[in-house]
PDB file of N, CA and C in Angstrom:
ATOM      1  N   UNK A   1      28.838 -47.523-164.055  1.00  0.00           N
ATOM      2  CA  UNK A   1      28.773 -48.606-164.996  1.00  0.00           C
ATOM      3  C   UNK A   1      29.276 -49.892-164.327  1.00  0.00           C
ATOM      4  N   UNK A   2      28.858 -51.349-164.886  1.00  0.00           N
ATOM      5  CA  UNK A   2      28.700 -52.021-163.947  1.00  0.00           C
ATOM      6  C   UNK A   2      29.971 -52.629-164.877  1.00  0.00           C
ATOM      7  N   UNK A   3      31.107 -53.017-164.262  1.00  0.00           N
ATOM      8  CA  UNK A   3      31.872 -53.893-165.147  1.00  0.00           C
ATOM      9  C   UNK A   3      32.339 -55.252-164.640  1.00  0.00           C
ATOM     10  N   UNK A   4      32.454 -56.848-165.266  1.00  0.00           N
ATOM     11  CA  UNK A   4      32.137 -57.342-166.914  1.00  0.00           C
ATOM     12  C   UNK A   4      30.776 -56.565-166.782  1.00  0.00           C
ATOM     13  N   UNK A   5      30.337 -56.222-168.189  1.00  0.00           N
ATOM     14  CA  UNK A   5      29.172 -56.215-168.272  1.00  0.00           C
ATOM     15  C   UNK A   5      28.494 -57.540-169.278  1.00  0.00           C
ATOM     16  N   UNK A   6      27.485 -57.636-168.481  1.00  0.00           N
ATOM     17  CA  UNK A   6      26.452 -58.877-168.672  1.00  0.00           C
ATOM     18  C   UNK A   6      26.192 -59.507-170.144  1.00  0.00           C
ATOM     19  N   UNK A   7      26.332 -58.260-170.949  1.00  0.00           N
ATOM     20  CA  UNK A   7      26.407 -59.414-172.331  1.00  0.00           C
ATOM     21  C   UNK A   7      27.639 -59.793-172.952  1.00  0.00           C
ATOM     22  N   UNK A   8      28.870 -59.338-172.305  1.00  0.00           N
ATOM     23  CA  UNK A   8      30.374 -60.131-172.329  1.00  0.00           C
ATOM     24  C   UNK A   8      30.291 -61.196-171.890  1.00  0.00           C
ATOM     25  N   UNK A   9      29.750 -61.459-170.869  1.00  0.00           N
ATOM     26  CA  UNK A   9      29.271 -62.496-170.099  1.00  0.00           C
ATOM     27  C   UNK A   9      28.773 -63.740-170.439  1.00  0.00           C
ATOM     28  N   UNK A  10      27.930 -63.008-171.106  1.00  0.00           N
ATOM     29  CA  UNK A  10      26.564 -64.176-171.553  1.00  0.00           C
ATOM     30  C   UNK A  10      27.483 -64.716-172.792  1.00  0.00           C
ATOM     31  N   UNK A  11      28.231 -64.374-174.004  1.00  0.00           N
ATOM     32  CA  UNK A  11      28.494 -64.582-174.879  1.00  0.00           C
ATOM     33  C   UNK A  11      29.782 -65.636-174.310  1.00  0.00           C
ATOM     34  N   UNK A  12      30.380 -65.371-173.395  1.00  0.00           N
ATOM     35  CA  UNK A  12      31.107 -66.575-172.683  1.00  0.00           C
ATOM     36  C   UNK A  12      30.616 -68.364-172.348  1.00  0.00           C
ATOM     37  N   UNK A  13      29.431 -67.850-171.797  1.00  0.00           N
ATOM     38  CA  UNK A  13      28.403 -68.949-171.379  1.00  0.00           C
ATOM     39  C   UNK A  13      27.792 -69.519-171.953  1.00  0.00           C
ATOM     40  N   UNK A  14      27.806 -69.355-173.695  1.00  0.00           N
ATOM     41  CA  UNK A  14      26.216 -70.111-174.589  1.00  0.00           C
ATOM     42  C   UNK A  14      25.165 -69.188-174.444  1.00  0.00           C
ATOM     43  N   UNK A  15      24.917 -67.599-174.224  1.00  0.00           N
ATOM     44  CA  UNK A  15      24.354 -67.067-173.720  1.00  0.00           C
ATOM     45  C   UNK A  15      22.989 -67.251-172.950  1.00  0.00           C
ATOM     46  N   UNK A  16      23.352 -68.334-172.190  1.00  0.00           N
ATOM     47  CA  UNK A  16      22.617 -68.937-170.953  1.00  0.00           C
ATOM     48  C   UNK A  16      22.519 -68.334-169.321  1.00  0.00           C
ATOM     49  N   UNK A  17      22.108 -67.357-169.326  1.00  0.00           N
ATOM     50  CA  UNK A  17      22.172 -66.828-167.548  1.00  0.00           C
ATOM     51  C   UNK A  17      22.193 -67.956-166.184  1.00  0.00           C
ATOM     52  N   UNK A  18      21.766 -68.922-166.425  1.00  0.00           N
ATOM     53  CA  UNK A  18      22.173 -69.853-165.825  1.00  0.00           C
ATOM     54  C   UNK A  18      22.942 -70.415-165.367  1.00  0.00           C
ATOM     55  N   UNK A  19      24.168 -70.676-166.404  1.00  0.00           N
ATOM     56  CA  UNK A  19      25.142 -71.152-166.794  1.00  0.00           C
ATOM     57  C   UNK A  19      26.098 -70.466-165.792  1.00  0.00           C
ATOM     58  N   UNK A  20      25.685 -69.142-166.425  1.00  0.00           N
ATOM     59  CA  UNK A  20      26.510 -68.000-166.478  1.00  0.00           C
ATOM     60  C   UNK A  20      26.737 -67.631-164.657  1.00  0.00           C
ATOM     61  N   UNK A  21      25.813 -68.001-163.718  1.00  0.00           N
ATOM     62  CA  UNK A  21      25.102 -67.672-161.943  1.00  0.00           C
ATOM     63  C   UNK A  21      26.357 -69.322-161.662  1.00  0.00           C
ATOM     64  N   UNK A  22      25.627 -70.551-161.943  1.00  0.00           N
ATOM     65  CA  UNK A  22      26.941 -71.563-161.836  1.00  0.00           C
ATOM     66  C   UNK A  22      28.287 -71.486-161.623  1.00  0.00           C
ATOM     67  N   UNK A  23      28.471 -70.847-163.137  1.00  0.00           N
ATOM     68  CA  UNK A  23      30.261 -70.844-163.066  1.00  0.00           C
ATOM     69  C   UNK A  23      30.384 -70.195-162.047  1.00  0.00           C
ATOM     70  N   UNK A  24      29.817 -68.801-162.015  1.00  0.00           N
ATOM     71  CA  UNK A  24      30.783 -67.869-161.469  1.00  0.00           C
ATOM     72  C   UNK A  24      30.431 -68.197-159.883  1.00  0.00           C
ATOM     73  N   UNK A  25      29.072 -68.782-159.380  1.00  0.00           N
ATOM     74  CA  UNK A  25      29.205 -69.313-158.280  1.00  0.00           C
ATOM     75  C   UNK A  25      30.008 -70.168-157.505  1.00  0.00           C
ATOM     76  N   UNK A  26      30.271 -71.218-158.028  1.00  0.00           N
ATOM     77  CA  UNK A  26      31.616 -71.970-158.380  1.00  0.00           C
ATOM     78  C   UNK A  26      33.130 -71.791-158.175  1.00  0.00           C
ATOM     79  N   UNK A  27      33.197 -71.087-158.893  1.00  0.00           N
ATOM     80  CA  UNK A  27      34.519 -69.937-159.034  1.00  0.00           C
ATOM     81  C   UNK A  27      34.940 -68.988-157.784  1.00  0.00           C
ATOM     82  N   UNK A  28      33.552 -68.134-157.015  1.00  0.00           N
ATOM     83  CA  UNK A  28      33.778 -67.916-156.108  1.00  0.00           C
ATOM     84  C   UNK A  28      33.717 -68.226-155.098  1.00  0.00           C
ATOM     85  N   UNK A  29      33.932 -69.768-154.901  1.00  0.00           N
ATOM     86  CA  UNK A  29      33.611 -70.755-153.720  1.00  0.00           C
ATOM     87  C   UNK A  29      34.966 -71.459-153.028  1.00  0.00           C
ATOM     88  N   UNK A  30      35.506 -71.139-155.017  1.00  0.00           N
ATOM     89  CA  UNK A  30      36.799 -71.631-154.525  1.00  0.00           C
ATOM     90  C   UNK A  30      37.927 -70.628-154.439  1.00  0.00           C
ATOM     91  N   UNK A  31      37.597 -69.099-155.066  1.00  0.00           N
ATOM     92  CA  UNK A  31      38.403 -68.193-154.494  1.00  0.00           C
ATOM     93  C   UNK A  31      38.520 -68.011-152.883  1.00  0.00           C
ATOM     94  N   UNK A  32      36.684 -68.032-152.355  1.00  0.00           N
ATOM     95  CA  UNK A  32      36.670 -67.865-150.760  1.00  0.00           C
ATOM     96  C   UNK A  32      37.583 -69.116-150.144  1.00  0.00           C
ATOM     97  N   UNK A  33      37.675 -70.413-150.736  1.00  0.00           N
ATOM     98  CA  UNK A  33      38.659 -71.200-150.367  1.00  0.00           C
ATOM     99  C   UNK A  33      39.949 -70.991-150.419  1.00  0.00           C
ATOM    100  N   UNK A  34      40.269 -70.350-151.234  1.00  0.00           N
ATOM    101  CA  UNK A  34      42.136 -70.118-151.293  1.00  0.00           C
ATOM    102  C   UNK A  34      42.147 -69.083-150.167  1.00  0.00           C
ATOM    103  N   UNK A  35      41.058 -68.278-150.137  1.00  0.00           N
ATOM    104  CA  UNK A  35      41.751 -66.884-149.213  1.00  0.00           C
ATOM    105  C   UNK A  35      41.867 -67.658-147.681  1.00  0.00           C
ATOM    106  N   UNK A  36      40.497 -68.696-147.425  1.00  0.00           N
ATOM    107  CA  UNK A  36      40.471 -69.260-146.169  1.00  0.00           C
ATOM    108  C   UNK A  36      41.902 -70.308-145.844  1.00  0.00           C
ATOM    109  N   UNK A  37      42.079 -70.709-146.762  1.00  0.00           N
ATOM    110  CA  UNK A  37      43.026 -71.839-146.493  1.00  0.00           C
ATOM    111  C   UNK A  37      45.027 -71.198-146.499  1.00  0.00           C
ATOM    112  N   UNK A  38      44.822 -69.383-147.287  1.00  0.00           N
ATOM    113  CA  UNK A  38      45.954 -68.643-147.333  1.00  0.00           C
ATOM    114  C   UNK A  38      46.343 -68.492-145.622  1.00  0.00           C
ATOM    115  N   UNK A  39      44.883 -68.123-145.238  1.00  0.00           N
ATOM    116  CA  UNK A  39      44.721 -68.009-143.805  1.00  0.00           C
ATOM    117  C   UNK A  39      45.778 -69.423-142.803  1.00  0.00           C
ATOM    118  N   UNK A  40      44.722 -70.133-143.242  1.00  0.00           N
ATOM    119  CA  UNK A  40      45.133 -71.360-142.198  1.00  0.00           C
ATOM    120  C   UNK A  40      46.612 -72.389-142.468  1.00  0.00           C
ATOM    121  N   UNK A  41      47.680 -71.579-143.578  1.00  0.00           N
ATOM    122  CA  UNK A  41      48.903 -72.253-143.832  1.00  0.00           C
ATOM    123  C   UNK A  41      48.377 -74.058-144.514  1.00  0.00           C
ATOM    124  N   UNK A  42      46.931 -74.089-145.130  1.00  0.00           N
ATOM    125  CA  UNK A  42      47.040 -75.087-145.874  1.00  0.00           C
ATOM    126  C   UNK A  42      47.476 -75.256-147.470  1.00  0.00           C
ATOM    127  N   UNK A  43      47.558 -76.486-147.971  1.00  0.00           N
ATOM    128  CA  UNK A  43      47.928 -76.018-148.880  1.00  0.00           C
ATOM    129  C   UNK A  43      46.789 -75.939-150.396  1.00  0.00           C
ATOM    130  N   UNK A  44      47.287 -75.450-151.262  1.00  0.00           N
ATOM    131  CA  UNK A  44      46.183 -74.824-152.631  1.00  0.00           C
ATOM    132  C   UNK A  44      45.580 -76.405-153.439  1.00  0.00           C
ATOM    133  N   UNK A  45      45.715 -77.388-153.133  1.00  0.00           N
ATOM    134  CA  UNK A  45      44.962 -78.380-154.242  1.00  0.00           C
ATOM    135  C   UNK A  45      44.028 -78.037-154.600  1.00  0.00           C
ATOM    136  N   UNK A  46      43.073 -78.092-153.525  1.00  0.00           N
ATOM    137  CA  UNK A  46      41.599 -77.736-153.626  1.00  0.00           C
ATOM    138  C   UNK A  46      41.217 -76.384-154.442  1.00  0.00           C
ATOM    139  N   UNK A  47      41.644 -75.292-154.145  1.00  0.00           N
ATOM    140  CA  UNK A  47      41.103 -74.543-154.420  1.00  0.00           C
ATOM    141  C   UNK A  47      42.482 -73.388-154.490  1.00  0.00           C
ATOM    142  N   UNK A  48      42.629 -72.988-156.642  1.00  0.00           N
ATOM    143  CA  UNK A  48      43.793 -72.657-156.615  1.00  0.00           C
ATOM    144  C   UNK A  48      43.399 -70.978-156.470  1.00  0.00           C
ATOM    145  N   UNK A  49      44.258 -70.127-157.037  1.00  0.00           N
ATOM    146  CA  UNK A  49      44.076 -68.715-156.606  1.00  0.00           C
ATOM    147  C   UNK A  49      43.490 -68.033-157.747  1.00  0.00           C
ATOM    148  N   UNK A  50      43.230 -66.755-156.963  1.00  0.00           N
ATOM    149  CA  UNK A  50      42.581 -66.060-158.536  1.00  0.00           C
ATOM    150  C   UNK A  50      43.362 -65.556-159.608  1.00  0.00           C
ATOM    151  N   UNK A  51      42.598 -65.915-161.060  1.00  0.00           N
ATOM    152  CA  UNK A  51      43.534 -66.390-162.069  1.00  0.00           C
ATOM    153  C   UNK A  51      44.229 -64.612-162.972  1.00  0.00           C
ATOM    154  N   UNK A  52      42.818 -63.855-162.168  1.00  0.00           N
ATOM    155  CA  UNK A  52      43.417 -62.152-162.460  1.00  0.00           C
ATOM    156  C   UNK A  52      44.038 -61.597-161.418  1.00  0.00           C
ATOM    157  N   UNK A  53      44.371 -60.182-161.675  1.00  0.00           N
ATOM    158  CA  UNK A  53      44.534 -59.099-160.947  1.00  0.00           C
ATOM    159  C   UNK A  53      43.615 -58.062-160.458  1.00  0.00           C
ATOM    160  N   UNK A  54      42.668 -57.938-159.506  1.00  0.00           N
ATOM    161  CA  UNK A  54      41.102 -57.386-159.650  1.00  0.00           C
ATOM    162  C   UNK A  54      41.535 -56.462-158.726  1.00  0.00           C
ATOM    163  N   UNK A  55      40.636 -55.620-158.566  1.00  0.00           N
ATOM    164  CA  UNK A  55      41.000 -54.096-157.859  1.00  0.00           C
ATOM    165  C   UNK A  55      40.064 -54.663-156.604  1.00  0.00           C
ATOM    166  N   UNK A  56      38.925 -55.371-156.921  1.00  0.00           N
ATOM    167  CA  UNK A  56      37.891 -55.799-156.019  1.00  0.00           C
ATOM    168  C   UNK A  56      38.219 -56.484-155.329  1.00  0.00           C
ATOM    169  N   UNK A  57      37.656 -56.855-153.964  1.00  0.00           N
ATOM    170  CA  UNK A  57      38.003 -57.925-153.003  1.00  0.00           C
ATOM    171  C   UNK A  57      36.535 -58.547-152.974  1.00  0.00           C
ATOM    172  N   UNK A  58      35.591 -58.447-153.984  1.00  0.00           N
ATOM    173  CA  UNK A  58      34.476 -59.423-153.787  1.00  0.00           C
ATOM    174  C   UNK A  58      34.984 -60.569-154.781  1.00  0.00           C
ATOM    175  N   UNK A  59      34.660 -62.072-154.014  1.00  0.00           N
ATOM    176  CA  UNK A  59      34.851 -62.989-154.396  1.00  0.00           C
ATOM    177  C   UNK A  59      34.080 -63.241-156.061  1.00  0.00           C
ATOM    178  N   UNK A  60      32.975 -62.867-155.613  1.00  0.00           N
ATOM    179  CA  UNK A  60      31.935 -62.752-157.019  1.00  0.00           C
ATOM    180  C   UNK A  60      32.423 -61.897-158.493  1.00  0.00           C
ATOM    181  N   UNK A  61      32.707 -60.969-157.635  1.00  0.00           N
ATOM    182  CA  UNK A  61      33.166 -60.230-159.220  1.00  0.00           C
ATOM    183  C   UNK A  61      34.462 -60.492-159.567  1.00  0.00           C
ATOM    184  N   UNK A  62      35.461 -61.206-158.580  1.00  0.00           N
ATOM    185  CA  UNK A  62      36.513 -61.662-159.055  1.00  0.00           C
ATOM    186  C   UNK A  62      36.617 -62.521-160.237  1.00  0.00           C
ATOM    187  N   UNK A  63      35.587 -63.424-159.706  1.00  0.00           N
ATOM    188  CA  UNK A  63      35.089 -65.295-160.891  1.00  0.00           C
ATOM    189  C   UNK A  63      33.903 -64.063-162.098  1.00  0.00           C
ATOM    190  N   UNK A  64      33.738 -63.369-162.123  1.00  0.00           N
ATOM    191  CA  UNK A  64      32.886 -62.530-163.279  1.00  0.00           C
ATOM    192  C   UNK A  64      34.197 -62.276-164.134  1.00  0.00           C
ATOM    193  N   UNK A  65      34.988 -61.175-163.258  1.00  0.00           N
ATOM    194  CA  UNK A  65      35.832 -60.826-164.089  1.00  0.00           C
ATOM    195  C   UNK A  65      36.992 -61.808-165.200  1.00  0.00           C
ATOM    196  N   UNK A  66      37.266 -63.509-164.122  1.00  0.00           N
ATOM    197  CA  UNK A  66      37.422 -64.289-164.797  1.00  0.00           C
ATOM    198  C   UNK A  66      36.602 -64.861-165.991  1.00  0.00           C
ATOM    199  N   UNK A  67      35.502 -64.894-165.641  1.00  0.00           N
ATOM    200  CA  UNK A  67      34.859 -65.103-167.163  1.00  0.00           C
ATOM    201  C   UNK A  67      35.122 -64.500-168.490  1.00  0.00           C
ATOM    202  N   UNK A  68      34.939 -63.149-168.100  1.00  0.00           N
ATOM    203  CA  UNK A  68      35.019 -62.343-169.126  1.00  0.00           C
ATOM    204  C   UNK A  68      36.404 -62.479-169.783  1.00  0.00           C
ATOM    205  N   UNK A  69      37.400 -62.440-168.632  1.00  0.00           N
ATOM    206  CA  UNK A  69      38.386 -62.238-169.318  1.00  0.00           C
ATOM    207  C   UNK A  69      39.096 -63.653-170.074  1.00  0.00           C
ATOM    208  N   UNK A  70      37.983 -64.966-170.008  1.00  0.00           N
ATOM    209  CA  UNK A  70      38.128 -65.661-171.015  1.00  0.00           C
ATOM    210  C   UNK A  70      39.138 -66.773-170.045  1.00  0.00           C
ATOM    211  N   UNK A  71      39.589 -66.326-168.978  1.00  0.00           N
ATOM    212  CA  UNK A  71      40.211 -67.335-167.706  1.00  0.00           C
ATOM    213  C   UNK A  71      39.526 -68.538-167.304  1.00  0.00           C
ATOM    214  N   UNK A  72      37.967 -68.661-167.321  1.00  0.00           N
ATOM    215  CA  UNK A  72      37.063 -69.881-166.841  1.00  0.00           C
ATOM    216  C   UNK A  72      36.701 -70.270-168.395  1.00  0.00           C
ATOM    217  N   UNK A  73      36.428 -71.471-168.527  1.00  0.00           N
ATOM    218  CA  UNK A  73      35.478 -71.960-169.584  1.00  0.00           C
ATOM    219  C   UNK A  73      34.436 -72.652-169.402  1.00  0.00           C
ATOM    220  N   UNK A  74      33.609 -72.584-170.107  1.00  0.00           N
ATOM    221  CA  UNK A  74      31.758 -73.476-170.069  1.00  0.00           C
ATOM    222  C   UNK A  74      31.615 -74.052-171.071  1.00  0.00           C
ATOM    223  N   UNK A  75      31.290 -75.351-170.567  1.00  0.00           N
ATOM    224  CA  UNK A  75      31.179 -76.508-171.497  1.00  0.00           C
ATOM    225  C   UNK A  75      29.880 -76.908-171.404  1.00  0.00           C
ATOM    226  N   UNK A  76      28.682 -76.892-172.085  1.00  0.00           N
ATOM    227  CA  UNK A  76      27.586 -78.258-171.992  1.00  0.00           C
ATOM    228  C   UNK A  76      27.934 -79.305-172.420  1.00  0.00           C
ATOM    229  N   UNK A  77      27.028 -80.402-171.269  1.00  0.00           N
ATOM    230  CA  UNK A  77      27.915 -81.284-170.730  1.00  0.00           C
ATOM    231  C   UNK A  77      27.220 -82.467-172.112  1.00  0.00           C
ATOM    232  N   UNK A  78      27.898 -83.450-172.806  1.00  0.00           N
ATOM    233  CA  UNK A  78      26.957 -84.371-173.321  1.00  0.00           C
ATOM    234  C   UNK A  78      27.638 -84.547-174.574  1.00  0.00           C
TER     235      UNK A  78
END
């Protein structure tokens, strides 16, 4: 079983799949940034840490699991 599963997801997002590929793209751009920059003794402005506790070390399902768990929010913009 695949967990978040996808219509936890969607109900986060406006149930927009779109939306939904964004955030979490997003999200894991700037997790791969904290881990790179944990690396290089810089410091977190840019890109703060992940906001769960995930068993996973994929960046992607980290920012999923943030969704779900209601940690990221989605706004349309206007």
């Amino acid at each position: 079983m695949i967990y978040p599963r996808i219509d936890s997801l969607l109900d986060k997002t406006a149930n927009s799949r779109y939306a939904l590929v964004i955030v979490a793209a997003k999200r894991a751009r700037q997790i791969n940034n904290y881990h790179h920059q944990l690396g290089e003794g810089i410091g977190f402005e840019e890109a703060p840490p992940p906001l769960i506790e995930s068993r996973s070390k994929n960046y992607l399902t980290m920012a999923m699991e943030e969704v779900a768990g209601g940690k990221i929010t989605f706004q349309t913009p206007g």
